[in-house]
PDB file of N, CA and C in Angstrom:
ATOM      1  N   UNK A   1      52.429-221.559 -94.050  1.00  0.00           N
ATOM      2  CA  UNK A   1      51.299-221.002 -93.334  1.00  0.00           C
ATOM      3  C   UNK A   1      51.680-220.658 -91.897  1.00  0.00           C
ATOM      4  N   UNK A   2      52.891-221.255 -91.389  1.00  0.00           N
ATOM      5  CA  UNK A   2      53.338-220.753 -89.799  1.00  0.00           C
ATOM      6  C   UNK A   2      53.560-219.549 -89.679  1.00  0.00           C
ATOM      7  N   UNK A   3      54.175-218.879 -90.852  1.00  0.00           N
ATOM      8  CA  UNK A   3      55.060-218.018 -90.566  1.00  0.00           C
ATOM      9  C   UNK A   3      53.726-216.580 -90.994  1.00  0.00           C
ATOM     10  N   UNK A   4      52.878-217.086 -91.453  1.00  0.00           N
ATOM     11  CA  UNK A   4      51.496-216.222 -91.962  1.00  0.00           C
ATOM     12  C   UNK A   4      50.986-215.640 -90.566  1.00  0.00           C
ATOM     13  N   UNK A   5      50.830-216.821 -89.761  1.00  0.00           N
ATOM     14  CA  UNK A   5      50.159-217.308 -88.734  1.00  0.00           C
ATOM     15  C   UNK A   5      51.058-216.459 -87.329  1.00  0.00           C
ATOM     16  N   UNK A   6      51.461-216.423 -86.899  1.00  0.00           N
ATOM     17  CA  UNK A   6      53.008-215.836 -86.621  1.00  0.00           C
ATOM     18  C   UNK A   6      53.119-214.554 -86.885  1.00  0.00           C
ATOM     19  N   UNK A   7      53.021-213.898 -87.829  1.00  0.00           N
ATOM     20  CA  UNK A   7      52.958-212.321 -88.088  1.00  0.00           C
ATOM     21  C   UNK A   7      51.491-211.918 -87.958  1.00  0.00           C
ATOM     22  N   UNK A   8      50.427-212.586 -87.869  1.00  0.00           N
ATOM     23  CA  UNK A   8      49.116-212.214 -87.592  1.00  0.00           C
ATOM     24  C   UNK A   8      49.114-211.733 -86.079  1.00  0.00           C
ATOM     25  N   UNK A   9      50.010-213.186 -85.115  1.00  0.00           N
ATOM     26  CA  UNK A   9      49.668-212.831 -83.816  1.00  0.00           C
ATOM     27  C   UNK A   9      50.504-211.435 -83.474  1.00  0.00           C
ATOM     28  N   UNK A  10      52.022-211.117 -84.161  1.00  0.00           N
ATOM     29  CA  UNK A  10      52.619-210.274 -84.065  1.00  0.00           C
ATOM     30  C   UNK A  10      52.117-209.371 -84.154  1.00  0.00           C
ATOM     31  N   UNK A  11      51.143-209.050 -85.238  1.00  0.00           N
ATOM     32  CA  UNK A  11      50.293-207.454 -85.282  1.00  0.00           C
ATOM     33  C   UNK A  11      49.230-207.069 -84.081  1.00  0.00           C
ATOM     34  N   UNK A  12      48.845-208.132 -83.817  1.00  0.00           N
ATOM     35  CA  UNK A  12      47.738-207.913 -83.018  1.00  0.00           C
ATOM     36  C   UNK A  12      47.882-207.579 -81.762  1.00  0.00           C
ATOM     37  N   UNK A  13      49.037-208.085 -81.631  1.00  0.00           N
ATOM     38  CA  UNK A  13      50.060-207.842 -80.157  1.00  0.00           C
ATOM     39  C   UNK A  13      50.393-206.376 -79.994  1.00  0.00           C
ATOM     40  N   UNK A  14      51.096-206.267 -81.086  1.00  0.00           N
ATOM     41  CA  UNK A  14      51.152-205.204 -81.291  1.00  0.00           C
ATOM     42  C   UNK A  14      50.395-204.127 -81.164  1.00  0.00           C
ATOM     43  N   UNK A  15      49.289-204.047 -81.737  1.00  0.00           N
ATOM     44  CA  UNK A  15      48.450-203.281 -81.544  1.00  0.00           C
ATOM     45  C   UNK A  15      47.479-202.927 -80.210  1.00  0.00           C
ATOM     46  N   UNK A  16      47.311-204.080 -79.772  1.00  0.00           N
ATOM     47  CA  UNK A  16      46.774-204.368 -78.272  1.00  0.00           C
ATOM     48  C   UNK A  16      47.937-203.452 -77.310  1.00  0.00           C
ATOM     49  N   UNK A  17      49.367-203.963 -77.748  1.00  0.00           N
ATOM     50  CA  UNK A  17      49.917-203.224 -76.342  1.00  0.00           C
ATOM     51  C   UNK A  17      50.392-201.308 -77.106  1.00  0.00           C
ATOM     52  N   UNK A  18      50.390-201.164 -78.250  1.00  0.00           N
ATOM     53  CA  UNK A  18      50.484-199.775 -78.835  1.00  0.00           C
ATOM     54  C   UNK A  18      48.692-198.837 -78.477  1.00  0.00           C
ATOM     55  N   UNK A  19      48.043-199.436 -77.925  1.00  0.00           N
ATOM     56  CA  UNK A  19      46.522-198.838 -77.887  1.00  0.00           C
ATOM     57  C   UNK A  19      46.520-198.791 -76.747  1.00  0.00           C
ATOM     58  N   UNK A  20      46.974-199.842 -75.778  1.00  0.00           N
ATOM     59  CA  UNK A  20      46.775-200.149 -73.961  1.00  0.00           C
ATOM     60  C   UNK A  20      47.972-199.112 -73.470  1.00  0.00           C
ATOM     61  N   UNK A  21      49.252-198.796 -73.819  1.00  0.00           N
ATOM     62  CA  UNK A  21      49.893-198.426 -73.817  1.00  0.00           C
ATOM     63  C   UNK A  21      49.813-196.781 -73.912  1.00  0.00           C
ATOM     64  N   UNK A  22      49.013-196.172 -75.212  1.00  0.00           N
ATOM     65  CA  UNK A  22      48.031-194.912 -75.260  1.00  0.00           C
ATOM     66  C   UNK A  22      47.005-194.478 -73.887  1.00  0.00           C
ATOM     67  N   UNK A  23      46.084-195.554 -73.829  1.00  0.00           N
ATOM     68  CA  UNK A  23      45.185-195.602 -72.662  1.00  0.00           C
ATOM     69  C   UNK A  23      45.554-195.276 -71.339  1.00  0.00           C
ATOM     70  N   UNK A  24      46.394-195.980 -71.432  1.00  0.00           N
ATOM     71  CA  UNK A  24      47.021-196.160 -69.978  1.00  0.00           C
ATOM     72  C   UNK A  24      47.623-195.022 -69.838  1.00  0.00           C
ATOM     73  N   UNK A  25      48.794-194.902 -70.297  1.00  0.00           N
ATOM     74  CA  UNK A  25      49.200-193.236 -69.933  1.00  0.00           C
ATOM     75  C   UNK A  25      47.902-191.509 -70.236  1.00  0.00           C
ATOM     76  N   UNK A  26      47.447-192.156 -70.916  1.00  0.00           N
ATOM     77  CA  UNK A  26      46.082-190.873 -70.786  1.00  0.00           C
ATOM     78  C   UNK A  26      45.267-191.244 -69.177  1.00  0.00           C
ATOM     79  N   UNK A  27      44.943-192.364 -68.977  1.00  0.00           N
ATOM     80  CA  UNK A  27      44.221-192.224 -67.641  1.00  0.00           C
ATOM     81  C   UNK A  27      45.297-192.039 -66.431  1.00  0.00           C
ATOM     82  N   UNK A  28      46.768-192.213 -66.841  1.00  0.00           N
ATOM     83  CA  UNK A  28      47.627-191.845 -65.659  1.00  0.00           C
ATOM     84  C   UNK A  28      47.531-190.243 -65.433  1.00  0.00           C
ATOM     85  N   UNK A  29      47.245-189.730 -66.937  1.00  0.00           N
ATOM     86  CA  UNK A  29      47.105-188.503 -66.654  1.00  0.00           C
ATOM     87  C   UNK A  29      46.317-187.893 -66.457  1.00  0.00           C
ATOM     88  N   UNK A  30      44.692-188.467 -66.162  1.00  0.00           N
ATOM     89  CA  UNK A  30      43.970-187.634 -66.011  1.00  0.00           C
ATOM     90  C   UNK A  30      43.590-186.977 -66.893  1.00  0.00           C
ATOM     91  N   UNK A  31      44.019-187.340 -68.051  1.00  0.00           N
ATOM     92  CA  UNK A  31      43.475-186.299 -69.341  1.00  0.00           C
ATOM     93  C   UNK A  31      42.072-186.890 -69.911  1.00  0.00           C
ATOM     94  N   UNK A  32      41.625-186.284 -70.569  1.00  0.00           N
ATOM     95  CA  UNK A  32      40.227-186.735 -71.376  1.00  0.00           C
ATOM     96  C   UNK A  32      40.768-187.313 -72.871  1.00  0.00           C
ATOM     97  N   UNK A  33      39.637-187.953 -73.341  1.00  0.00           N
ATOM     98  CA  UNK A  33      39.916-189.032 -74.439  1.00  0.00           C
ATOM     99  C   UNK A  33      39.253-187.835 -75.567  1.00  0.00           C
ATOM    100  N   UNK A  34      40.056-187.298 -76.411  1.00  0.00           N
ATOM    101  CA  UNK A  34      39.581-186.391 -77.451  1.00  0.00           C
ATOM    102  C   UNK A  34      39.452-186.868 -78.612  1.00  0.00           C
ATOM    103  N   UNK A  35      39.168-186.044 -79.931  1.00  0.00           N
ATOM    104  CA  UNK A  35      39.187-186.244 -81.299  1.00  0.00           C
ATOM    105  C   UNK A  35      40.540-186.740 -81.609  1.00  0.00           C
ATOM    106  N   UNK A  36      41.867-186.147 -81.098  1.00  0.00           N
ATOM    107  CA  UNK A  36      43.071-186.653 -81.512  1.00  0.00           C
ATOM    108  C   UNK A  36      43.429-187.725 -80.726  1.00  0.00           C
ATOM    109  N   UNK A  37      43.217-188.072 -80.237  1.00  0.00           N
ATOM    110  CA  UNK A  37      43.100-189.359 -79.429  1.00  0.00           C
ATOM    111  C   UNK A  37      42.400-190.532 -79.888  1.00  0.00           C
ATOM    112  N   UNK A  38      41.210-190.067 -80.529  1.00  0.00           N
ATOM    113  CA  UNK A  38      41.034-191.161 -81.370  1.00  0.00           C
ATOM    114  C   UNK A  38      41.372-191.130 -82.491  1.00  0.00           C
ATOM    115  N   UNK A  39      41.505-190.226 -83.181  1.00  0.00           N
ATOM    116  CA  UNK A  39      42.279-190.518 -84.449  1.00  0.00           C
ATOM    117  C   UNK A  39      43.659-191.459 -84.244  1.00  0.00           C
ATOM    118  N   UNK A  40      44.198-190.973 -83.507  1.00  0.00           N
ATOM    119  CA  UNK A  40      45.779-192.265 -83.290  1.00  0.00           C
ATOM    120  C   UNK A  40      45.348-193.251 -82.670  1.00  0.00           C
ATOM    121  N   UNK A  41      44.541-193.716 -82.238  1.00  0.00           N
ATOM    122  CA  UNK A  41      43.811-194.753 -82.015  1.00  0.00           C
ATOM    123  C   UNK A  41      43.678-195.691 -83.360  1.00  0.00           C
ATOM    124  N   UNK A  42      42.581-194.670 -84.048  1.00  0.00           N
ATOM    125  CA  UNK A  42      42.816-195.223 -84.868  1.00  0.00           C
ATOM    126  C   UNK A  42      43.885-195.682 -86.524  1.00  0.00           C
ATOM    127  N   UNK A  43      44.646-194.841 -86.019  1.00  0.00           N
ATOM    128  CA  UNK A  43      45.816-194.878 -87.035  1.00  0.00           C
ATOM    129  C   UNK A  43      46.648-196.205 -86.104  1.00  0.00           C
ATOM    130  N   UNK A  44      46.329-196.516 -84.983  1.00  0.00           N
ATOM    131  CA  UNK A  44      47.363-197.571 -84.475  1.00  0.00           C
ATOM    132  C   UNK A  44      46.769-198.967 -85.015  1.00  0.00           C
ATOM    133  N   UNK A  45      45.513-198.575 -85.504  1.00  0.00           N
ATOM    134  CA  UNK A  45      44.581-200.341 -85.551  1.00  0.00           C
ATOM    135  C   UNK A  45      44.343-200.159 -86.877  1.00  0.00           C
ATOM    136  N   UNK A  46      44.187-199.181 -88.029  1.00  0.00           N
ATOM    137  CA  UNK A  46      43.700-199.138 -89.312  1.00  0.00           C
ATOM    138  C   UNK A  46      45.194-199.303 -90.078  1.00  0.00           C
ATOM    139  N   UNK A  47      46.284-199.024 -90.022  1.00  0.00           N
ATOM    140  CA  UNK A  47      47.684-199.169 -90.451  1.00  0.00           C
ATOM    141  C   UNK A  47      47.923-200.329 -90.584  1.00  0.00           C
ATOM    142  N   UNK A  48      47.898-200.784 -89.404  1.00  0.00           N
ATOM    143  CA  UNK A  48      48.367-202.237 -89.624  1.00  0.00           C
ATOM    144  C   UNK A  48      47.350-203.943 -90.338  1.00  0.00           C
ATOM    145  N   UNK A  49      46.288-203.629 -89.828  1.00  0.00           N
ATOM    146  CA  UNK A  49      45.258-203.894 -90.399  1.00  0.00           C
ATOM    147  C   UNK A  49      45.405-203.759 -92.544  1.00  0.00           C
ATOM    148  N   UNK A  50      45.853-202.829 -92.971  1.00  0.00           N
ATOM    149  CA  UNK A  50      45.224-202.688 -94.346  1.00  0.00           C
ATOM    150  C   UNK A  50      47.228-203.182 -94.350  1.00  0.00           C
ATOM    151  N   UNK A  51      48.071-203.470 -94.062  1.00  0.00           N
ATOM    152  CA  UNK A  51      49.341-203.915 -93.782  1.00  0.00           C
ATOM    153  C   UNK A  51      49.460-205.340 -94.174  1.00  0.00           C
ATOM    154  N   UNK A  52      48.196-205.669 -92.634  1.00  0.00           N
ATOM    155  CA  UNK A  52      48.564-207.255 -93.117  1.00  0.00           C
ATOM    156  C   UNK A  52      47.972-207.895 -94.159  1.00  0.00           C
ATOM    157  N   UNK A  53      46.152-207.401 -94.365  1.00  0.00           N
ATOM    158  CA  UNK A  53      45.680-207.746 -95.486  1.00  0.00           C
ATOM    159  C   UNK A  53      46.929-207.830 -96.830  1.00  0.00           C
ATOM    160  N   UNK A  54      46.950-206.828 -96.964  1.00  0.00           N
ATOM    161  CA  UNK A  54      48.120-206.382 -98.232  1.00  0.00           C
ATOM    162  C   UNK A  54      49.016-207.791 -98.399  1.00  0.00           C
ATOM    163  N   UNK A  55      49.664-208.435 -97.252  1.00  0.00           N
ATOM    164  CA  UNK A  55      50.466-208.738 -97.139  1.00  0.00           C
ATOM    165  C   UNK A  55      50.146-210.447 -97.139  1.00  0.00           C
ATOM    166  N   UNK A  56      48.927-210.490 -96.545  1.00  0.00           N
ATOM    167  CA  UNK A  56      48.890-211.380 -96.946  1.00  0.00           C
ATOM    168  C   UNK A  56      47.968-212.600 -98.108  1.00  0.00           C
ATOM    169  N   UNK A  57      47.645-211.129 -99.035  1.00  0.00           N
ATOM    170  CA  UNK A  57      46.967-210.691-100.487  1.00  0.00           C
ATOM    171  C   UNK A  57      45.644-210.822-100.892  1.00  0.00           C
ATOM    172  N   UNK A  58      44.837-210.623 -99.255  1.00  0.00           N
ATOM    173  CA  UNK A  58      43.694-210.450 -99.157  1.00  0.00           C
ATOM    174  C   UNK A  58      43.279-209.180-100.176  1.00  0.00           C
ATOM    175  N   UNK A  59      43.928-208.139-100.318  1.00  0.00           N
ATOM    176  CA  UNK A  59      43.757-206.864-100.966  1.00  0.00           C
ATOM    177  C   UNK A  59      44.607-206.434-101.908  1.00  0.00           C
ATOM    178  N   UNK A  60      44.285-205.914-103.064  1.00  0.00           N
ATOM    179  CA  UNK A  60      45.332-205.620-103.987  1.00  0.00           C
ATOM    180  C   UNK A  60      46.344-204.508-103.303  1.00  0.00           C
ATOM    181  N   UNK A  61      47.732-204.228-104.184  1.00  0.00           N
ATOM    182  CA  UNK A  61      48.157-203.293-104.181  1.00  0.00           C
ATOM    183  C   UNK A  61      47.647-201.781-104.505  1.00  0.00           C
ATOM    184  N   UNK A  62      46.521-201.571-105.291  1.00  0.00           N
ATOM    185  CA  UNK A  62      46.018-200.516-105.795  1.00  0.00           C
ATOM    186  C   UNK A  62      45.130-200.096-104.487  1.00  0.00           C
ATOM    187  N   UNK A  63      44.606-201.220-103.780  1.00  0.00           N
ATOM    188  CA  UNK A  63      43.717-200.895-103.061  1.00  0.00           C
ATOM    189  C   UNK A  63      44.029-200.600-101.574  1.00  0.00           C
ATOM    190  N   UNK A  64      45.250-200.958-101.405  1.00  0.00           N
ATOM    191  CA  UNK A  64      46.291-200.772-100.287  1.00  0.00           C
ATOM    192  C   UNK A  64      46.243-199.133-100.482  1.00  0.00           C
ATOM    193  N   UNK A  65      47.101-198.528-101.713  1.00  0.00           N
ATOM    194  CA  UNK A  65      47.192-197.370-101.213  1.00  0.00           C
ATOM    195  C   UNK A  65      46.223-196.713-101.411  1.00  0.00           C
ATOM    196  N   UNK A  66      44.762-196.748-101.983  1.00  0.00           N
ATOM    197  CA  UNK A  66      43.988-195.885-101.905  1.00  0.00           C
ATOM    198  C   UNK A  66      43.719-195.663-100.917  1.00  0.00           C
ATOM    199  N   UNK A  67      43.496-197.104 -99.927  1.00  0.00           N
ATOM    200  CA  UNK A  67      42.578-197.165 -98.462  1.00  0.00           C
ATOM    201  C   UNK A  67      43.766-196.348 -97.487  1.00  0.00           C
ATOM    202  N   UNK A  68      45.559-195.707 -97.771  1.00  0.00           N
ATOM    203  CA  UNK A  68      46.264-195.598 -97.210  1.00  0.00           C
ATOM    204  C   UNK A  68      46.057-194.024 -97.575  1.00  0.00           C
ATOM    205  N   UNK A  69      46.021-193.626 -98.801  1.00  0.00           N
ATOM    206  CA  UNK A  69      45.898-192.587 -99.097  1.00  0.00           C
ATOM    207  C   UNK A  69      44.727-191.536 -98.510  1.00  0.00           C
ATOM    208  N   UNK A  70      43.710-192.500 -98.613  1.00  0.00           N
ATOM    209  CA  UNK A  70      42.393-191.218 -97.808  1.00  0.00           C
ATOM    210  C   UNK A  70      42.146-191.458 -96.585  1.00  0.00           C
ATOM    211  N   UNK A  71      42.866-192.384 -96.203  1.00  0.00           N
ATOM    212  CA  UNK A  71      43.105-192.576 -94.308  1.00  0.00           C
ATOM    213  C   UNK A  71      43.977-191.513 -94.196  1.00  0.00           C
ATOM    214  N   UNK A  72      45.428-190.930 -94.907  1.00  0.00           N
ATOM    215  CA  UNK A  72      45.849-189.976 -94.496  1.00  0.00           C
ATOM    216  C   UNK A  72      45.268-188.639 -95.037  1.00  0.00           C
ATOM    217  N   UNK A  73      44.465-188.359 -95.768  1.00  0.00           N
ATOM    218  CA  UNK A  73      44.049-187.336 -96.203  1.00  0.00           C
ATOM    219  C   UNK A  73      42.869-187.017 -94.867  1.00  0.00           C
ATOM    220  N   UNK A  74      42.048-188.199 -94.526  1.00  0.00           N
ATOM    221  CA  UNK A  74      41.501-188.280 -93.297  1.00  0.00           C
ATOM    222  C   UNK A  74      41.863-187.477 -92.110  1.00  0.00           C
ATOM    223  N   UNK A  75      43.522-188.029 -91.840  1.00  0.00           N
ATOM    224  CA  UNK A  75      43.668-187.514 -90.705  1.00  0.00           C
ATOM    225  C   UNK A  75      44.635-186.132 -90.885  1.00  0.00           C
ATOM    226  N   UNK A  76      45.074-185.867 -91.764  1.00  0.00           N
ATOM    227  CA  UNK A  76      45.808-184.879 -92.044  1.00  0.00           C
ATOM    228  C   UNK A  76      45.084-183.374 -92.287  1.00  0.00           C
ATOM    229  N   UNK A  77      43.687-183.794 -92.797  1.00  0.00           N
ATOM    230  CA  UNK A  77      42.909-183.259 -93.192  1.00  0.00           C
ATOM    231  C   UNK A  77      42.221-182.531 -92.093  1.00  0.00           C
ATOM    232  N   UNK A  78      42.009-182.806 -90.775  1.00  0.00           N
ATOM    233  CA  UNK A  78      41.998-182.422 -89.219  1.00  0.00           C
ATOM    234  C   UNK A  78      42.688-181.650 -88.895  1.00  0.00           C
ATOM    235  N   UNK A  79      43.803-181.274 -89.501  1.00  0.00           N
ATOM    236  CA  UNK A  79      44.627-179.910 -88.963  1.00  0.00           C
ATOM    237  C   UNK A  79      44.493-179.091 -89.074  1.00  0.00           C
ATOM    238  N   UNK A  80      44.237-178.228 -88.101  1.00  0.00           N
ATOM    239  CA  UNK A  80      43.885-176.673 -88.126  1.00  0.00           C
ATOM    240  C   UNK A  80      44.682-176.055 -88.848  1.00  0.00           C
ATOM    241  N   UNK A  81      44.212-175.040 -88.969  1.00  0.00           N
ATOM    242  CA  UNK A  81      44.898-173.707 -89.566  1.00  0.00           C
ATOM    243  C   UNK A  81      45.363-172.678 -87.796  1.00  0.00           C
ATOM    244  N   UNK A  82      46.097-172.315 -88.468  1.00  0.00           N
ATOM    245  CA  UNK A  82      46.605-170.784 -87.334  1.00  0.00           C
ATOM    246  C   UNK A  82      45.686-169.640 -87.286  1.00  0.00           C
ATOM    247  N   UNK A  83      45.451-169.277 -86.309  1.00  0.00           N
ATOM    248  CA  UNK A  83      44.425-167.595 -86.429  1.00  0.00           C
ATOM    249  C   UNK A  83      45.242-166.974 -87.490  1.00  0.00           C
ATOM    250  N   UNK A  84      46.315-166.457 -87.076  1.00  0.00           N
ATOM    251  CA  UNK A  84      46.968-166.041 -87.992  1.00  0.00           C
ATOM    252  C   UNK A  84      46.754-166.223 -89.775  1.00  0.00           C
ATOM    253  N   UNK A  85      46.989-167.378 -89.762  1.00  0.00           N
ATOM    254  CA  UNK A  85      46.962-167.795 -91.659  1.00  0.00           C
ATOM    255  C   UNK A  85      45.558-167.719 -91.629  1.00  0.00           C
ATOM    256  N   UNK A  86      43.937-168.062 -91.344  1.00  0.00           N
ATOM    257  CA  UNK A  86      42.923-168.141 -91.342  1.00  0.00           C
ATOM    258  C   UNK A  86      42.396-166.196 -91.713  1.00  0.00           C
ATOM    259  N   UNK A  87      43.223-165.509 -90.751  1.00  0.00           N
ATOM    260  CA  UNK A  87      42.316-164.278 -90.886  1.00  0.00           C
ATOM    261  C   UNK A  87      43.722-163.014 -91.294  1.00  0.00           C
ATOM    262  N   UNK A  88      43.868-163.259 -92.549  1.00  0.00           N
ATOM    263  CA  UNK A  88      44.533-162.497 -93.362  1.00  0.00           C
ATOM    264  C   UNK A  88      44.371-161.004 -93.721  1.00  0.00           C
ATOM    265  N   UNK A  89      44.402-160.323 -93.564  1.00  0.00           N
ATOM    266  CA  UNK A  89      44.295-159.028 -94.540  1.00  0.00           C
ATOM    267  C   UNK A  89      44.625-159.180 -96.032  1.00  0.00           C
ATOM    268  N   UNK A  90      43.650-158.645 -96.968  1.00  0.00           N
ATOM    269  CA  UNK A  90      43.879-159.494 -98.480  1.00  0.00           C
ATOM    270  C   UNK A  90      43.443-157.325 -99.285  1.00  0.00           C
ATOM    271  N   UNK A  91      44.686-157.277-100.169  1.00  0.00           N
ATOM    272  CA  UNK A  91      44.086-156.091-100.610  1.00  0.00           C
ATOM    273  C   UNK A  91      45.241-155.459-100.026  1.00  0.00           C
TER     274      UNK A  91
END
């Protein structure tokens, strides 16, 4: 159970300084907090999260990759198209 215990604090660490780390350089820059900004937000805290469950067999394997699968269909699914490819000449 140490070593359970131990990779829990590791993720969380993790994630705390992979999110503070985001933050921080966006307010160094003066930039605004957008849609893609939170999406990797949340890809930094939902990844690891359905990771450790998995791991530590709170959640099946089947259910690992579904919840992995339409998290990326989620965010993948956000990508624009090009003017270009969008407004075709057809004919």
């Amino acid at each position: 159970m140490q070593a359970d215990s131990i990779l829990v604090v590791a993720i969380l660490v993790f994630i705390f300084l992979e999110t503070g780390t985001l933050v921080f350089y966006l307010n160094k820059q003066n930039a605004p907090v957008r849609t893609t900004v939170l999406q990797w937000v949340g890809v930094a805290i939902f990844i690891p999260f359905v990771f450790l469950l998995s791991y530590l067999g709170k959640i099946d394997s089947s259910v690992t990759s579904t919840l992995l699968g339409g998290f990326a269909g989620y965010v993948f699914g956000k990508v624009g198209l090009s003017e270009e490819w969008t407004h075709t000449k057809q004919g």
